[in-house]
Protein backbone atom coordinates (compact mmCIF):
# COMPACT_ATOMS: atom_id res chain seq x y z
CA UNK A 1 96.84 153.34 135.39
CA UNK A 2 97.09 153.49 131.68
CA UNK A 3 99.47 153.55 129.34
CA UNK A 4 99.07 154.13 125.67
CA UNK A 5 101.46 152.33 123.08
CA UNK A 6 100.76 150.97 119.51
CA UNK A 7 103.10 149.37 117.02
CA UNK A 8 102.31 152.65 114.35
CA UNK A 9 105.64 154.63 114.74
CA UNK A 10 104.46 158.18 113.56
CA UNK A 11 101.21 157.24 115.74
CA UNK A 12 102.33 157.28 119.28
CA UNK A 13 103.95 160.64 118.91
CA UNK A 14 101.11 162.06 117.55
CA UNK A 15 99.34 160.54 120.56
CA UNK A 16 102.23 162.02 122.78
CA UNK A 17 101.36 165.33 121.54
CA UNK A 18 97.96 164.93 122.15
CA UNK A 19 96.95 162.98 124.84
CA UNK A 20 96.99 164.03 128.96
CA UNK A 21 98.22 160.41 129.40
CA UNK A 22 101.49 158.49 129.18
CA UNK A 23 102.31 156.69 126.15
CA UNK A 24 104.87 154.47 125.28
CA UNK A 25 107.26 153.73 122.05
CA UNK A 26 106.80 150.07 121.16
CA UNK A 27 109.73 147.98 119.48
CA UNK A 28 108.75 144.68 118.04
CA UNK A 29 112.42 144.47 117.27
CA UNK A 30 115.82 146.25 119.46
CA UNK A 31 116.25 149.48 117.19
CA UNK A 32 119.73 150.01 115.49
CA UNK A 33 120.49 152.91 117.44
CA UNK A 34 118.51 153.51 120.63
CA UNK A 35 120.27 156.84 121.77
CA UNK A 36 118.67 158.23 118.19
CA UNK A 37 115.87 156.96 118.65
CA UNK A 38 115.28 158.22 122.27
CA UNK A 39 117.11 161.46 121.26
CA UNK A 40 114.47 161.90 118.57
CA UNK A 41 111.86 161.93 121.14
CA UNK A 42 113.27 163.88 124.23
CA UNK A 43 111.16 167.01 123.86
CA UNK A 44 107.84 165.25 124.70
CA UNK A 45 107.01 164.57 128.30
CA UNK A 46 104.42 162.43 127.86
CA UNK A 47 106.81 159.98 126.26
CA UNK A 48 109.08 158.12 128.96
CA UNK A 49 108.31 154.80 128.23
CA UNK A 50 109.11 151.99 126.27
CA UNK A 51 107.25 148.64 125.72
CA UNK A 52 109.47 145.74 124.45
CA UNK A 53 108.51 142.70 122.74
CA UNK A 54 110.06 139.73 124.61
CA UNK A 55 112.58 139.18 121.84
CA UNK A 56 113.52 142.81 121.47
CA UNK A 57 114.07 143.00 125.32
CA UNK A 58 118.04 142.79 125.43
CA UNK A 59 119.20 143.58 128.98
CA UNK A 60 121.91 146.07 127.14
CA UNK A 61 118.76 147.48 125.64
CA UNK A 62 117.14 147.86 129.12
CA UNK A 63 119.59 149.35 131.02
CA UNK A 64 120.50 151.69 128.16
CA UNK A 65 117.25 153.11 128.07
CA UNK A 66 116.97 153.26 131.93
CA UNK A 67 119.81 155.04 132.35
CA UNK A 68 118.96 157.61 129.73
CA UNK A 69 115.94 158.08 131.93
CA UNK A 70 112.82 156.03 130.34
CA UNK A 71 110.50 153.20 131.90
CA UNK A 72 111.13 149.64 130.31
CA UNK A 73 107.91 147.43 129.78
CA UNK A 74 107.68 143.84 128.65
CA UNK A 75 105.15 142.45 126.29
CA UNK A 76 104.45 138.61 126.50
CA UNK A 77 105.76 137.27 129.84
CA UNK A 78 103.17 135.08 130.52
CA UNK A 79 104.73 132.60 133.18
CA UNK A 80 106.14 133.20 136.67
CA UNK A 81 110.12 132.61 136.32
CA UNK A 82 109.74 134.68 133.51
CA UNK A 83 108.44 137.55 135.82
CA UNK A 84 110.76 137.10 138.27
CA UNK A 85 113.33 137.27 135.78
CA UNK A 86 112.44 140.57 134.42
CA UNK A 87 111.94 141.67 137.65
CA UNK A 88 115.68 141.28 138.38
CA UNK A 89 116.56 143.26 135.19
CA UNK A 90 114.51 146.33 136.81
CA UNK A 91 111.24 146.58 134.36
CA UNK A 92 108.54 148.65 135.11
CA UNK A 93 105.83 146.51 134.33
CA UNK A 94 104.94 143.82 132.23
CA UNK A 95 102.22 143.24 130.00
CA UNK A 96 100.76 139.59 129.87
CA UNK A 97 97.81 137.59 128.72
CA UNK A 98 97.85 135.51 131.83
CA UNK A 99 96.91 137.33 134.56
CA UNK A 100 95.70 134.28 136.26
CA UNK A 101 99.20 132.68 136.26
CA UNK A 102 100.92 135.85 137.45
CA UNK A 103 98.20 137.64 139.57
CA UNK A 104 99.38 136.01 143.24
CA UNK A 105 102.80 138.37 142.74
CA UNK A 106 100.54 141.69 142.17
CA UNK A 107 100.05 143.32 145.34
CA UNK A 108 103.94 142.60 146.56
CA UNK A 109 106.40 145.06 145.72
CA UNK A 110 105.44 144.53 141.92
CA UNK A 111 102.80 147.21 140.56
CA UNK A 112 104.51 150.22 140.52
């Protein structure tokens, strides 16, 4: 599966535009107003998703955009109790350098 994301604002909705794939919004940091911000995007299909920086991952956050209908991501969970913590919370997916330390819970009701 792929999914396309990149820390360039104006760039991923170009991408979302453009591409045949899904791409995601990144935040590095919780936006001030996320209904705006998902507002401002709710015309592209291609754009559902959102990948959150660790920090910027607020469980408010989460289930804000979930309910409004997008796919949460998290960037940086590298160790086990953190993926079974942001299981819980109901991401989609997580993105980690450490596949080695989280590859054993692959394969069980994770990958979606």
């Amino acid at each position: 599966r792929v999914l396309l994301t990149s820390r360039i604002e104006g760039g991923v909705a170009q991408c979302a535009r453009a591409a045949a794939v899904p791409v995601a919004l990144h935040f590095a940091q919780a936006p001030g107003d996320l209904k705006v911000v998902l507002a401002a995007h709710a015309d592209s299909p291609w754009l559902r998703s959102i990948v959150w920086d660790r920090a910027a991952a607020a469980p408010l956050m989460l289930r804000e955009a979930s309910l409004a209908g997008w796919r949460n991501y998290v960037l940086g969970v590298d160790e086990t109790d953190d993926l079974e913590a942001w299981t819980r919370l109901g991401v989609a997916g997580v993105v980690t350098d450490r596949l080695d330390r989280l590859s054993a819970r692959a394969g069980r009701g994770w990958v979606r």
